[in-house]
C-alpha atoms as a PDB file:
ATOM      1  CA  UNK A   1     -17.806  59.190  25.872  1.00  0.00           C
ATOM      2  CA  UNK A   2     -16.363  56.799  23.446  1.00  0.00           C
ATOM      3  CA  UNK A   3     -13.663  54.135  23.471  1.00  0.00           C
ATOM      4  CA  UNK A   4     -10.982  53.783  20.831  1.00  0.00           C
ATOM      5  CA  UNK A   5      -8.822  51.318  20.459  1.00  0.00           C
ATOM      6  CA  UNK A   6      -5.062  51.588  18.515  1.00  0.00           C
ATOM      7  CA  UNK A   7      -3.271  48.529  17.641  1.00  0.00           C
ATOM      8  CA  UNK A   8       0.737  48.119  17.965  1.00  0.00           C
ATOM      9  CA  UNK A   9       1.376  45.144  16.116  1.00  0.00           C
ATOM     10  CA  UNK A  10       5.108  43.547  17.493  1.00  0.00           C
ATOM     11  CA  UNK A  11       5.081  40.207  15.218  1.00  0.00           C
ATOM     12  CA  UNK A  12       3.475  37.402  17.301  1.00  0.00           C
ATOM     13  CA  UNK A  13       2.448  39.838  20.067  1.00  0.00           C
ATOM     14  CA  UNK A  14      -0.201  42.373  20.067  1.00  0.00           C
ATOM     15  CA  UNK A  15      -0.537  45.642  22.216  1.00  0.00           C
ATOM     16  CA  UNK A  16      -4.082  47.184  22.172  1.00  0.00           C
ATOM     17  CA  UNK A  17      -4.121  50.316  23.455  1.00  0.00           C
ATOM     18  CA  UNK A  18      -7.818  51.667  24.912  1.00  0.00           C
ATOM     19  CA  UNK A  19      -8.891  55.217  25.315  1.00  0.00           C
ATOM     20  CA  UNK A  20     -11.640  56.157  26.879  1.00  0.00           C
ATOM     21  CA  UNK A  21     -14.695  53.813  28.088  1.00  0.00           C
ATOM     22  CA  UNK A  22     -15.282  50.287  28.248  1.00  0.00           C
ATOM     23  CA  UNK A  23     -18.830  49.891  29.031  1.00  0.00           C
ATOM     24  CA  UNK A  24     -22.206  48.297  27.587  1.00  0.00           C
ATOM     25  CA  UNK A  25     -22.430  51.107  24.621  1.00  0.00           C
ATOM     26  CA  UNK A  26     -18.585  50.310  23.501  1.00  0.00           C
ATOM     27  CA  UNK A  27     -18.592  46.841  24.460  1.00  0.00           C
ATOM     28  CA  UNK A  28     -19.881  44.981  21.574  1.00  0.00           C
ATOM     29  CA  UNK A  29     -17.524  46.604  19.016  1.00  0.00           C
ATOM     30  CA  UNK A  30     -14.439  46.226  21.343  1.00  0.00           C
ATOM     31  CA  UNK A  31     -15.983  42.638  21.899  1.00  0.00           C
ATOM     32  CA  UNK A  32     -15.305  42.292  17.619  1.00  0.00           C
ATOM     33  CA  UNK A  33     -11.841  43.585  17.851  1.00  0.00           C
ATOM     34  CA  UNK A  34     -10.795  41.696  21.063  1.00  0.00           C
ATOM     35  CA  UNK A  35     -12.042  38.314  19.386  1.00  0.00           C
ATOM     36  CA  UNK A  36     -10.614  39.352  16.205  1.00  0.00           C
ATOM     37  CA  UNK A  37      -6.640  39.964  17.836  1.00  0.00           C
ATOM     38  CA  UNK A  38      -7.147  36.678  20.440  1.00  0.00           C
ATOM     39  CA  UNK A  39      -7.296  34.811  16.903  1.00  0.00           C
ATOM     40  CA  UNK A  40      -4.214  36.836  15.401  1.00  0.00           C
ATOM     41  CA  UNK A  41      -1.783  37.232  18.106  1.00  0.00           C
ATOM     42  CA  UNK A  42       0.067  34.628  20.473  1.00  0.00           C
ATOM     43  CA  UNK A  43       0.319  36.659  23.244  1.00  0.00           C
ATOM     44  CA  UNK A  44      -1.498  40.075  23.772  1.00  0.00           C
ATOM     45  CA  UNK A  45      -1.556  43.051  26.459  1.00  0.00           C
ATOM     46  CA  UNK A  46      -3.911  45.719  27.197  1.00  0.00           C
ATOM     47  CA  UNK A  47      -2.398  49.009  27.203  1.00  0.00           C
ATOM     48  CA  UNK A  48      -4.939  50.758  29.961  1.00  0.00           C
ATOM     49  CA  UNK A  49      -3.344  53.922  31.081  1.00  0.00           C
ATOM     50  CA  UNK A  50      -6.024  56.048  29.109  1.00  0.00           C
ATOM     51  CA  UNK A  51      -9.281  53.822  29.872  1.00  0.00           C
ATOM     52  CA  UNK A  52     -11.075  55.652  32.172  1.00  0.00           C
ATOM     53  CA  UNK A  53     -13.741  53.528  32.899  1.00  0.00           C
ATOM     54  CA  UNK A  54     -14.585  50.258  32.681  1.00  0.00           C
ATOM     55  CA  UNK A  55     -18.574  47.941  33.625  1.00  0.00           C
ATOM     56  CA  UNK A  56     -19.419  44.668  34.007  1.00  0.00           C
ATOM     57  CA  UNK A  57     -19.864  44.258  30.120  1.00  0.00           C
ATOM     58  CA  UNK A  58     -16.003  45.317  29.726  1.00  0.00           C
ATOM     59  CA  UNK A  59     -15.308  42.270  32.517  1.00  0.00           C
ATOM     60  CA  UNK A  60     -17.019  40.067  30.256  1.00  0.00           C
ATOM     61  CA  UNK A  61     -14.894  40.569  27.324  1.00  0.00           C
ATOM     62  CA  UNK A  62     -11.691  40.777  29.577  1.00  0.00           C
ATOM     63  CA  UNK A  63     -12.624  37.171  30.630  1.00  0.00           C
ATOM     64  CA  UNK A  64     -13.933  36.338  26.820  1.00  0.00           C
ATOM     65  CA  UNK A  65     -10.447  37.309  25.864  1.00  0.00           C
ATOM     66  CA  UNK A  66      -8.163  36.093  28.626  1.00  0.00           C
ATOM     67  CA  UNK A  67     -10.066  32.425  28.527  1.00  0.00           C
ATOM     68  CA  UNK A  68      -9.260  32.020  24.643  1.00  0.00           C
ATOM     69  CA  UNK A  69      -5.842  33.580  25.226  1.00  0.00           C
ATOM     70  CA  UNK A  70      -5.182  30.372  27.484  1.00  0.00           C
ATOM     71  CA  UNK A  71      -6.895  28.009  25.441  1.00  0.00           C
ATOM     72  CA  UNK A  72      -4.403  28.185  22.741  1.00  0.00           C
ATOM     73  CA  UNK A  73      -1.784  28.840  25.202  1.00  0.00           C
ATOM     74  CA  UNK A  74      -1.120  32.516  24.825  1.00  0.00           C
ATOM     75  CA  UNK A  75      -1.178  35.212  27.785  1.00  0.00           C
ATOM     76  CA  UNK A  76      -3.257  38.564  28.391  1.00  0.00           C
ATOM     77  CA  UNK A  77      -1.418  40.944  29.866  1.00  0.00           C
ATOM     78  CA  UNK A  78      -2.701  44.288  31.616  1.00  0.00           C
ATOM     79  CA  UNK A  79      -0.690  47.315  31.750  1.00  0.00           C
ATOM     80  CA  UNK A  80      -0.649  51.133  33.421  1.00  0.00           C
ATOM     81  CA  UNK A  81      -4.027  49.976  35.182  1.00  0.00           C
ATOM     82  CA  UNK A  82      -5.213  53.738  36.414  1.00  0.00           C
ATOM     83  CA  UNK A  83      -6.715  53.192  40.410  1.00  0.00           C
ATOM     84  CA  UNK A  84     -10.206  53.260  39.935  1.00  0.00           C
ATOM     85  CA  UNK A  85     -10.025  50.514  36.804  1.00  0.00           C
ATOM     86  CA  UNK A  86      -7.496  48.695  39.338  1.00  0.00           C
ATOM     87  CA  UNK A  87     -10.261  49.062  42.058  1.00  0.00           C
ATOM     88  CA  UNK A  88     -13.049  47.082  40.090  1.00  0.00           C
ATOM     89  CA  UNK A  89     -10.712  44.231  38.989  1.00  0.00           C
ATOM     90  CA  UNK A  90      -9.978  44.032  42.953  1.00  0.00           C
ATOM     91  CA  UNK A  91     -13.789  44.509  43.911  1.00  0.00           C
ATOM     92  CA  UNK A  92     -14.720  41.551  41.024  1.00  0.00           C
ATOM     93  CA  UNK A  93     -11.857  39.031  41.482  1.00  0.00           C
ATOM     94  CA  UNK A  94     -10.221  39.695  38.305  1.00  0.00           C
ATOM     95  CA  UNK A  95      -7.451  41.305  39.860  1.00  0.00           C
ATOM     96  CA  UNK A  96      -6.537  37.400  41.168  1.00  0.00           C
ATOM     97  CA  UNK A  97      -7.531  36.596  37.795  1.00  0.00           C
ATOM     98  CA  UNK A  98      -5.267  38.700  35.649  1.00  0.00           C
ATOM     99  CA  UNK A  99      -1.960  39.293  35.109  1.00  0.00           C
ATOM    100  CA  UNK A 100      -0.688  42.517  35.354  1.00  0.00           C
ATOM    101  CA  UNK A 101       3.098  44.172  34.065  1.00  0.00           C
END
């Protein structure tokens, strides 16, 4: 299974919307576009309701990207987080971590 990744482009906020699996395979492109859109975009969200999985290397980039999200003083923002995705980020602390709409 794959991961792609549509962008909805709102001015100075971004919506990225993922589909399908973010894990060590999809990671390191995902890791390109994340980096890419924490540059571009004031404020971004995470449009989740059709990522079905996510791993530990998918954690990493949601911290990559929420840390430089708050360095410049933007936000990350999660949304329609399915129950098992919600289940890690409560397992690994990021639920505490994250903010969620």
């Amino acid at each position: 299974m794959s991961l792609n990744l549509d962008l909805i482009n709102r001015g100075a906020e971004g919506e990225l919307v993922l589909i399908g699996r973010l894990d060590s395979v999809t990671s390191e492109e995902a890791g390109k576009v994340l980096d890419e859109l924490t540059e571009r975009f004031d404020d971004l969200i995470l449009n989740m309701k059709d990522l079905d999985y996510i791993s530990s290397a998918g954690l990493r980039l949601l911290k990559r990207a929420y840390m430089a999200m708050r360095r410049k003083g933007g936000s990350l923002k999660l949304k329609n987080v399915n129950k098992m995705v919600m289940e890690v980020f409560e397992v690994t602390g990021f639920a505490g971590l994250l903010q969620f709409i």
